[in-house]
Protein backbone atom coordinates (compact mmCIF):
# COMPACT_ATOMS: atom_id res chain seq x y z
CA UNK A 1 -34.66 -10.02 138.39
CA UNK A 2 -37.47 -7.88 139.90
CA UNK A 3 -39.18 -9.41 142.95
CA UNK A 4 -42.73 -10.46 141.40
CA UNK A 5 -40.47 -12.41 138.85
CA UNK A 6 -38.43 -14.46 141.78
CA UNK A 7 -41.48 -15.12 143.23
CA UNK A 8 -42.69 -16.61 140.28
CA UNK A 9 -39.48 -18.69 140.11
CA UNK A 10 -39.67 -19.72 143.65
CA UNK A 11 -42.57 -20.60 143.70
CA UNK A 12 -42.52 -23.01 140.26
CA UNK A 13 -39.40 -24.63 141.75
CA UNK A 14 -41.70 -25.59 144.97
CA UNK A 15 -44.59 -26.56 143.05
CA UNK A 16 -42.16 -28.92 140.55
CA UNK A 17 -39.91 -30.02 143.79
CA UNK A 18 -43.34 -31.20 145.53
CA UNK A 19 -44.63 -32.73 142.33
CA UNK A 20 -41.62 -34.78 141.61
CA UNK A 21 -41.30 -35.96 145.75
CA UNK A 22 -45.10 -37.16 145.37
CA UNK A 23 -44.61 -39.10 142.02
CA UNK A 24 -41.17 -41.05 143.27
CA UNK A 25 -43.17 -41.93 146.88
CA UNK A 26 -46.64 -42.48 145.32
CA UNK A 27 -44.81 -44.67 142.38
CA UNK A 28 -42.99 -46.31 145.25
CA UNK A 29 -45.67 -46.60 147.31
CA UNK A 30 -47.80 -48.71 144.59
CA UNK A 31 -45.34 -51.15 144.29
CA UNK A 32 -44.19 -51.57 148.11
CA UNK A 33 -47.47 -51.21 149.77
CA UNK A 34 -49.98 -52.16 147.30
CA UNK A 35 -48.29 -54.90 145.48
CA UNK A 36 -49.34 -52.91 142.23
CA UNK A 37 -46.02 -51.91 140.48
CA UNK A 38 -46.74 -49.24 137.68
CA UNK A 39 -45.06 -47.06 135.43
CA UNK A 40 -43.42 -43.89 136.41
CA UNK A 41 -45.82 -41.77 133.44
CA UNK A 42 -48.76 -43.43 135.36
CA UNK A 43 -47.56 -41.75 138.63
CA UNK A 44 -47.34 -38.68 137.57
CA UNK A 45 -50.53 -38.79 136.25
CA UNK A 46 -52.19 -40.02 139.82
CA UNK A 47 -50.56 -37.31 141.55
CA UNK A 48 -51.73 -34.65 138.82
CA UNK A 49 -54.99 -35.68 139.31
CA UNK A 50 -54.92 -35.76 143.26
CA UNK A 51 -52.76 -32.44 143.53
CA UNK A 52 -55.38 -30.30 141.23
CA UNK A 53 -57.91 -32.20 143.12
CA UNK A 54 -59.62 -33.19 139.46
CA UNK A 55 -59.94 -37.07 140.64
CA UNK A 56 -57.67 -40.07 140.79
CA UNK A 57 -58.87 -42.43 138.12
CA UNK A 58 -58.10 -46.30 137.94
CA UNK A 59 -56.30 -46.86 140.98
CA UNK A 60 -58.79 -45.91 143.83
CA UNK A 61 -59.51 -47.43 145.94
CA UNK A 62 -56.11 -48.17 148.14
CA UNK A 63 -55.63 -50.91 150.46
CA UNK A 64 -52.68 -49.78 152.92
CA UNK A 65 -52.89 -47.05 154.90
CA UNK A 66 -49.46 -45.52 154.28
CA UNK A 67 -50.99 -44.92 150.55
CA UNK A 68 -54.36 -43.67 151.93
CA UNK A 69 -51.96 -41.78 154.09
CA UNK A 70 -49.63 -40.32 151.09
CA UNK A 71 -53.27 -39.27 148.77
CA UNK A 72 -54.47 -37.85 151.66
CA UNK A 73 -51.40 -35.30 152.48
CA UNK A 74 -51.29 -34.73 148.60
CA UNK A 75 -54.64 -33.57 148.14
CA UNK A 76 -54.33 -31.68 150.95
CA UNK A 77 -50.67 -30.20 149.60
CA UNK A 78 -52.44 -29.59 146.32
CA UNK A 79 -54.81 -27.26 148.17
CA UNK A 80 -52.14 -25.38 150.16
CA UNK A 81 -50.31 -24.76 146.85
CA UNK A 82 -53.22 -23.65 144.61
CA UNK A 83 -53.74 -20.96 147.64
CA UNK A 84 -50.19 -20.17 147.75
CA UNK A 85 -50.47 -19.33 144.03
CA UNK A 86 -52.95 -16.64 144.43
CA UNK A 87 -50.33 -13.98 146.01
CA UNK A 88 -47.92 -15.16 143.91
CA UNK A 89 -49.77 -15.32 140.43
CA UNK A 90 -52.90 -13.63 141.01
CA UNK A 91 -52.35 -10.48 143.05
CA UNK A 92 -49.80 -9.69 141.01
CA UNK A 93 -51.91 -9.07 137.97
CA UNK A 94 -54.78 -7.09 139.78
CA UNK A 95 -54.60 -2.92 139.28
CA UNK A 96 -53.34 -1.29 142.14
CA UNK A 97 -55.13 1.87 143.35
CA UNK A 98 -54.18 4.86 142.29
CA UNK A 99 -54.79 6.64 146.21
CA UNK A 100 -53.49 4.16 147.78
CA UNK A 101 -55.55 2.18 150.45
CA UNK A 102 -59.01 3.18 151.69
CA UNK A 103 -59.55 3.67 155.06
């Protein structure tokens, strides 16, 4: 496996490890903190929404602060991984030069 491939790899595993920690404490979290017990598909789809920073749907606003708490660090996760992706996915694909660096 070349290394641009394991970094792909790597970096999936991290972005599915995070994923799946946030859905099993935000799903938690709902029923423990906000009294609002929901199904685990419905988690997944909260933290989607808050880790690609697209919105967070029906159950805004949140009531405790250990759930205010756990959006907060996930939108804030989601951002560290979408930049994390750009060495990764993006700078991978881009032409290198054929003189090497300027300077």
């Amino acid at each position: 496996m070349d290394r641009r491939t394991r970094l792909i790899v790597y970096y999936l595993v991290i972005v599915v490890s995070v994923l799946s920690g946030f859905v099993v404490l935000y799903n938690y979290g709902m029923a423990t903190w906000e009294g609002r017990p929901q199904p685990l598909y419905r988690s997944v789809g909260v933290v989607v929404q808050t880790v690609t920073t697209v919105g967070y749907g029906g159950d805004a606003p949140w009531t405790s602060p250990q759930m205010n708490y756990l959006v907060s660090l996930m939108a804030l996760s989601g951002l560290v991984l979408i930049f994390a992706a750009l060495p990764v996915l993006v700078v991978q694909v881009l032409p290198k030069s054929p003189t090497g660096p300027v300077g």
